[in-house]
C-alpha atoms as a PDB file:
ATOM      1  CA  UNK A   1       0.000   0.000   0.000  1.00  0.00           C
ATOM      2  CA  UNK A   2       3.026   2.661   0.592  1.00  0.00           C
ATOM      3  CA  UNK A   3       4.275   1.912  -2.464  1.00  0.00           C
ATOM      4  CA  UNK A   4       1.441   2.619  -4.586  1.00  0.00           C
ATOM      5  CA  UNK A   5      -0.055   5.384  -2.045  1.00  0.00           C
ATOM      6  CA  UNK A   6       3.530   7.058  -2.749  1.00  0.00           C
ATOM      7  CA  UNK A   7       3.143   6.504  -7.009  1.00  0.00           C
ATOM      8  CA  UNK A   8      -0.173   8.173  -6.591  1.00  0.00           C
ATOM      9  CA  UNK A   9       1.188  11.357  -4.525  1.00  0.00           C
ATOM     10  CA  UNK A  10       4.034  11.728  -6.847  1.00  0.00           C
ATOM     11  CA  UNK A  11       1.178  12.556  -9.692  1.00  0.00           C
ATOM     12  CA  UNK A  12      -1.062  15.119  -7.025  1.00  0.00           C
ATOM     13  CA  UNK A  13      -3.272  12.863  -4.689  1.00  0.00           C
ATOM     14  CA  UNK A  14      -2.977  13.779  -0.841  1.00  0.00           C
ATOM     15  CA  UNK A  15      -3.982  11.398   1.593  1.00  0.00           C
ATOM     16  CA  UNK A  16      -4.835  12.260   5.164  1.00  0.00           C
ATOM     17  CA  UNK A  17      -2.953  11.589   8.086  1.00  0.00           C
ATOM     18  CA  UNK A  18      -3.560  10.636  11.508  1.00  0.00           C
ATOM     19  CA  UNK A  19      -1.147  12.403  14.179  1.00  0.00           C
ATOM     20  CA  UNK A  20       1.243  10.207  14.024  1.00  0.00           C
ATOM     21  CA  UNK A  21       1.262  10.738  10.065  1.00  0.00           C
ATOM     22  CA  UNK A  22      -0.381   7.509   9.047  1.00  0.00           C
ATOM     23  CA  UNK A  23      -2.408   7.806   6.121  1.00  0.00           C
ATOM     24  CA  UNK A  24      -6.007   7.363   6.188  1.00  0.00           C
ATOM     25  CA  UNK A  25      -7.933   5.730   3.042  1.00  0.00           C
ATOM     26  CA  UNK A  26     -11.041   6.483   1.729  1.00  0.00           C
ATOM     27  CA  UNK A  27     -13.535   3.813   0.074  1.00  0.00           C
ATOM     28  CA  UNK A  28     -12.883   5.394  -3.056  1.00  0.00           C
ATOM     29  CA  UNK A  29      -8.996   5.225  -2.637  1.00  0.00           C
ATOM     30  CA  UNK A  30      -8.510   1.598  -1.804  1.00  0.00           C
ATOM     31  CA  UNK A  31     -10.660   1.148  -4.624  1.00  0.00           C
ATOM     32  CA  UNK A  32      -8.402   3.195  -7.208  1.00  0.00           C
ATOM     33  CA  UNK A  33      -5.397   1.196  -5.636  1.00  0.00           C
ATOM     34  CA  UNK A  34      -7.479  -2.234  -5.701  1.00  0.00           C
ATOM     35  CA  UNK A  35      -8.307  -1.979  -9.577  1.00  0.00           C
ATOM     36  CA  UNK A  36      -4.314  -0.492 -10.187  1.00  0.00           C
ATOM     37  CA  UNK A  37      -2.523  -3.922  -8.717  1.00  0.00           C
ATOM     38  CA  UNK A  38      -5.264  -5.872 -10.911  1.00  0.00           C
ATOM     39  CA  UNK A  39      -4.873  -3.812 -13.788  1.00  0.00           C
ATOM     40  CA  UNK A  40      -0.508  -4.373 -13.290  1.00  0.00           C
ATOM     41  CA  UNK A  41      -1.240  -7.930 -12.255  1.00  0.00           C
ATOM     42  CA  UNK A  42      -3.724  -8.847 -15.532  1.00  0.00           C
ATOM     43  CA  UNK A  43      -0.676  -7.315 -17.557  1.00  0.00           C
ATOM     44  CA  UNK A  44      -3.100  -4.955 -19.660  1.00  0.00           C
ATOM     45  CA  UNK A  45      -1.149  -2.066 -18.275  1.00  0.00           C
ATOM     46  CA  UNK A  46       1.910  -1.259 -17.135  1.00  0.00           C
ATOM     47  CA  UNK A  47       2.582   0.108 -13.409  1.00  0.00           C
ATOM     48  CA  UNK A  48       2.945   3.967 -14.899  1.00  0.00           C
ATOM     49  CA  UNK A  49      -0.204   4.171 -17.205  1.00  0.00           C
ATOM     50  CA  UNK A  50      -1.931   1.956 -13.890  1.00  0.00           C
ATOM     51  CA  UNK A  51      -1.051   5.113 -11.658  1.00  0.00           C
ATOM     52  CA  UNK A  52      -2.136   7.538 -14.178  1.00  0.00           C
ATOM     53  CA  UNK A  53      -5.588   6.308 -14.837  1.00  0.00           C
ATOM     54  CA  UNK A  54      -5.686   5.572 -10.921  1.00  0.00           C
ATOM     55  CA  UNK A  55      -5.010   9.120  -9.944  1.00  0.00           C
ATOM     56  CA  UNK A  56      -7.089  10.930 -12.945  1.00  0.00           C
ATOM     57  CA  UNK A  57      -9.971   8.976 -11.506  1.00  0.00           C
ATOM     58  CA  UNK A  58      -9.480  10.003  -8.054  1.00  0.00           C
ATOM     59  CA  UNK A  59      -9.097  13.896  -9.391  1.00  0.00           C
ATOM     60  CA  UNK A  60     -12.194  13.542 -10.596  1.00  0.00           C
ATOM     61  CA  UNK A  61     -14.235  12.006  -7.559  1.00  0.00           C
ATOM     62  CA  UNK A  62     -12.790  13.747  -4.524  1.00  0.00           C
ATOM     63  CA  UNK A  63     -13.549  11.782  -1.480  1.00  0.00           C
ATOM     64  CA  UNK A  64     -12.234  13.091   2.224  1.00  0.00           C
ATOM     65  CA  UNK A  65     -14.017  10.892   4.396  1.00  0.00           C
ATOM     66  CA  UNK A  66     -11.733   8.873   6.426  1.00  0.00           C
ATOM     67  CA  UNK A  67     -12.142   4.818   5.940  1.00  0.00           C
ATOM     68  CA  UNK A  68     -12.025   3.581   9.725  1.00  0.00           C
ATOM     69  CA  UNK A  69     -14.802   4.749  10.536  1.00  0.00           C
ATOM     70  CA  UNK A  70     -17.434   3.868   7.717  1.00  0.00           C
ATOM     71  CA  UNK A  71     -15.858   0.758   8.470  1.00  0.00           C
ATOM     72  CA  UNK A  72     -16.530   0.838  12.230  1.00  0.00           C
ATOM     73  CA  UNK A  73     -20.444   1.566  11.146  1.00  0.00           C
ATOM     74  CA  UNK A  74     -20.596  -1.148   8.619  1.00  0.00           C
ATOM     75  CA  UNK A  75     -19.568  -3.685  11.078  1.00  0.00           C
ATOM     76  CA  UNK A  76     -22.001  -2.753  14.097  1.00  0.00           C
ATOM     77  CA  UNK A  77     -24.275  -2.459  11.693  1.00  0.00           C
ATOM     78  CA  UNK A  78     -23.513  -6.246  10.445  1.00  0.00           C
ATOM     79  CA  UNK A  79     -23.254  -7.167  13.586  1.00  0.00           C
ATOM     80  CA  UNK A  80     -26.792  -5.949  14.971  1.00  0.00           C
ATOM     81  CA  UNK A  81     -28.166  -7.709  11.807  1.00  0.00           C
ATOM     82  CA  UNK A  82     -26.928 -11.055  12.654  1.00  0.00           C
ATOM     83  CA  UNK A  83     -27.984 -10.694  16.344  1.00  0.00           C
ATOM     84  CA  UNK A  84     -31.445 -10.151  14.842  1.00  0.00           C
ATOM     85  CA  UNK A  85     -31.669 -12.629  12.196  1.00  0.00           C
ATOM     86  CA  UNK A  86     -30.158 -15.371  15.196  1.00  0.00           C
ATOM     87  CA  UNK A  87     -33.373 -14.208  17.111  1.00  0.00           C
ATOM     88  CA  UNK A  88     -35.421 -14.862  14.465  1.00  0.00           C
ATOM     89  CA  UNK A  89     -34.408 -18.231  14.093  1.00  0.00           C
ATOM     90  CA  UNK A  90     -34.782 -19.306  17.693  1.00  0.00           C
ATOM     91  CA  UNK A  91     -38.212 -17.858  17.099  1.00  0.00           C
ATOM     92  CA  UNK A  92     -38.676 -19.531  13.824  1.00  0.00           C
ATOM     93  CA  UNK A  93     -37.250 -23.213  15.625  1.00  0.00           C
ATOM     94  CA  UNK A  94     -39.935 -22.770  18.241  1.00  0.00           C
ATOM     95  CA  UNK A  95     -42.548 -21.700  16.180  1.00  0.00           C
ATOM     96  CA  UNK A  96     -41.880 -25.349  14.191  1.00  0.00           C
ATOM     97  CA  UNK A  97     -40.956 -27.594  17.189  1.00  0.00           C
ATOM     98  CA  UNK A  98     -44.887 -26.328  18.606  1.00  0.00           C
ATOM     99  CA  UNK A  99     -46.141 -27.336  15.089  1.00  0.00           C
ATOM    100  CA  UNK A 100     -44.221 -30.288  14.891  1.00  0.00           C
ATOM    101  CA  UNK A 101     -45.752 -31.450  18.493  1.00  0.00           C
ATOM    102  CA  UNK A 102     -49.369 -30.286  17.273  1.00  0.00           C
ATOM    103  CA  UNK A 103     -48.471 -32.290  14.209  1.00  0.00           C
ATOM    104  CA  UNK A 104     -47.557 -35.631  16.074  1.00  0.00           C
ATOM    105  CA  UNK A 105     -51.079 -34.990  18.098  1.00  0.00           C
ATOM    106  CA  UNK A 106     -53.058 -34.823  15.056  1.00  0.00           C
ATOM    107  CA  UNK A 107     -51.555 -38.132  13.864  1.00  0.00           C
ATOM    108  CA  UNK A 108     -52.402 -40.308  17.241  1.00  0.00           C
ATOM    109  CA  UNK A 109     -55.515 -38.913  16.844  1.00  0.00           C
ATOM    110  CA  UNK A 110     -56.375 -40.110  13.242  1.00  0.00           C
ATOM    111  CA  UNK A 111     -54.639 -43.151  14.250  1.00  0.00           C
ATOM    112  CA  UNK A 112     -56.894 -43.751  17.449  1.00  0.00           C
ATOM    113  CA  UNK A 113     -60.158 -43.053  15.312  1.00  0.00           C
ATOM    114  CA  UNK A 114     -58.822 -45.604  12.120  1.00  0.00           C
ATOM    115  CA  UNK A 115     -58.676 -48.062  15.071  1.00  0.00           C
ATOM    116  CA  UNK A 116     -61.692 -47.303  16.416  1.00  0.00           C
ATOM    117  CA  UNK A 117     -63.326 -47.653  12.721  1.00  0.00           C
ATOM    118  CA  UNK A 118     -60.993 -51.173  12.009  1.00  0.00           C
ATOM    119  CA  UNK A 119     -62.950 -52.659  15.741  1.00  0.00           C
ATOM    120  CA  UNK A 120     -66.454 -51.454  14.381  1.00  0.00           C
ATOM    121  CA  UNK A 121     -65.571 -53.155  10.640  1.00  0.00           C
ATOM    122  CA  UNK A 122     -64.253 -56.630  12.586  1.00  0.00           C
ATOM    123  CA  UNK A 123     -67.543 -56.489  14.781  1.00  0.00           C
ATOM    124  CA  UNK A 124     -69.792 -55.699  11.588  1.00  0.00           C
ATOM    125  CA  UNK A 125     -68.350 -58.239   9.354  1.00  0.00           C
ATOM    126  CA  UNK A 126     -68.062 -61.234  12.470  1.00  0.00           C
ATOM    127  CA  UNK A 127     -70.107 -64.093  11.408  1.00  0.00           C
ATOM    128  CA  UNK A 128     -73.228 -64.192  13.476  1.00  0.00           C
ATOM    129  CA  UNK A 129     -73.801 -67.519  15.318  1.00  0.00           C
ATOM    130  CA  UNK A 130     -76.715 -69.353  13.092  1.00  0.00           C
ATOM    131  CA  UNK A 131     -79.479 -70.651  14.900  1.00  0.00           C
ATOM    132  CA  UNK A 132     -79.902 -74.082  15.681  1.00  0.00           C
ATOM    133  CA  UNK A 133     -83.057 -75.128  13.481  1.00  0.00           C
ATOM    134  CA  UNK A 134     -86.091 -76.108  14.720  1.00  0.00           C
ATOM    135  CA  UNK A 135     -86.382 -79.724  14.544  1.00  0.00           C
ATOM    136  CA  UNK A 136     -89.465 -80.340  12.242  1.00  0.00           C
ATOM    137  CA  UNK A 137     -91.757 -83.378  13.154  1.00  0.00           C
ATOM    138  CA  UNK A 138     -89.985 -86.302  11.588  1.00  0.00           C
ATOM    139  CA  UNK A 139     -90.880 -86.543   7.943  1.00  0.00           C
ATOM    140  CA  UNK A 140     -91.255 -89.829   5.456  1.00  0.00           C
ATOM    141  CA  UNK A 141     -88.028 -91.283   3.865  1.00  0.00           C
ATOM    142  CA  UNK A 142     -89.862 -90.218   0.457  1.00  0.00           C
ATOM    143  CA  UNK A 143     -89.690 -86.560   1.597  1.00  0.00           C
ATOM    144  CA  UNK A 144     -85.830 -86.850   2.479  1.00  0.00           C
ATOM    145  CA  UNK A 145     -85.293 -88.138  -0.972  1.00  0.00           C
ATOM    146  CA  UNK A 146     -86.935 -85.471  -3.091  1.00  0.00           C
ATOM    147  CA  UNK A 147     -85.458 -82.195  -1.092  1.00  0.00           C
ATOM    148  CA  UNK A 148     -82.332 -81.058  -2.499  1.00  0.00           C
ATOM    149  CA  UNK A 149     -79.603 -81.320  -0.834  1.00  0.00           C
ATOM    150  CA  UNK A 150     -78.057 -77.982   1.418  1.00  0.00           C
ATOM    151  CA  UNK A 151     -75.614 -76.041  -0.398  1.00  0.00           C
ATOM    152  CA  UNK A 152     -72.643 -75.933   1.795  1.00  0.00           C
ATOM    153  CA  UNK A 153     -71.325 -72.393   2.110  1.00  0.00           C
ATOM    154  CA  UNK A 154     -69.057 -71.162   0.673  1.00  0.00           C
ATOM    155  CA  UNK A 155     -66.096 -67.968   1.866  1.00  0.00           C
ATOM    156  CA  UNK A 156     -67.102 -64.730   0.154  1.00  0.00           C
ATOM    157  CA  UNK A 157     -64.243 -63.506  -1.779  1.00  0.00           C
ATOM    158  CA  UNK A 158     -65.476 -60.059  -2.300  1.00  0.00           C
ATOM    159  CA  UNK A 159     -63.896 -56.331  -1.287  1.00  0.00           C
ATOM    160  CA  UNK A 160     -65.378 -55.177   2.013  1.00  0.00           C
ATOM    161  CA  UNK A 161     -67.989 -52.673   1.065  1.00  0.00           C
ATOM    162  CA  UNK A 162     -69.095 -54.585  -1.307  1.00  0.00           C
ATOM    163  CA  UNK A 163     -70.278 -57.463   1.461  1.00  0.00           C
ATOM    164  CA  UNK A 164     -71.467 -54.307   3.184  1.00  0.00           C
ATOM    165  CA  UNK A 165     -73.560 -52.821   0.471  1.00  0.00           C
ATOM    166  CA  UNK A 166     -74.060 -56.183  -0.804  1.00  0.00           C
ATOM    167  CA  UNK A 167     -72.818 -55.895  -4.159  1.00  0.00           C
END
């Protein structure tokens, strides 16, 4: 930086000093300085025509304001920023750990009531107990030959509503 700082006083810029003759940058200084070194470094331009352009573009856009202190701003600034935006994210982690528990509620409830309807299906589908049949007065051996035989019964393959609604 004293190198360059002392190119660009040799062709008019004056930087301020602190008392104990430190120089003080601006923004727009460390800028000029920043894009000389890349323009040196990229080899489009040599170190003289570097300064030149450097220093005619400082001539043009005076700036006095001292850098420390913009600085100093810029970092409470940032610094009150992320102490907000950390406070918003504890509030945004409790905000989703309360929805996440309301969530899990929700679920053992619907879980509880698909229970609930599973038990009612089971009882409503149960085979009911048939009837013992009420023993008829013996009949003829002729009658016993000409009824048809009973049709044994057989397991009902069909979906569940459709034993319920009987289709």
């Amino acid at each position: 930086m004293r190198k360059y700082s002392a190119l660009l006083e040799q062709e008019g810029i004056q930087f301020k000093r602190t008392h104990k003759n430190a120089r003080l940058y601006t923004d727009s200084e460390c800028i000029a300085i920043e894009s000389m070194i890349a323009a040196v470094h990229s080899g489009k331009k040599s170190l003289e025509e570097a300064v030149i352009e450097a220093s005619s573009g400082l001539k043009k856009n005076i700036s006095v304001a001292p850098r420390g202190r913009d600085s100093d701003d810029i970092a409470a600034a940032t610094l009150n920023e992320v102490k907000q935006l950390k406070i918003q994210l504890q509030q945004q982690e409790e905000r989703q750990k309360e929805r996440d528990i309301m969530f899990v509620e929700v679920l053992e409830k619907m879980q509880q009531k698909i229970n609930r309807m599973e038990e009612q299906q089971k009882q409503l589908l149960a085979p009911v107990p048939e009837e013992p049949e009420l023993k008829a007065p013996e009949s003829s051996s002729q009658e016993e030959e000409s009824k048809p035989e009973t049709v044994v019964a057989q397991k009902d393959t069909r979906s569940l509503w459709a034993r319920i609604w009987n289709k």
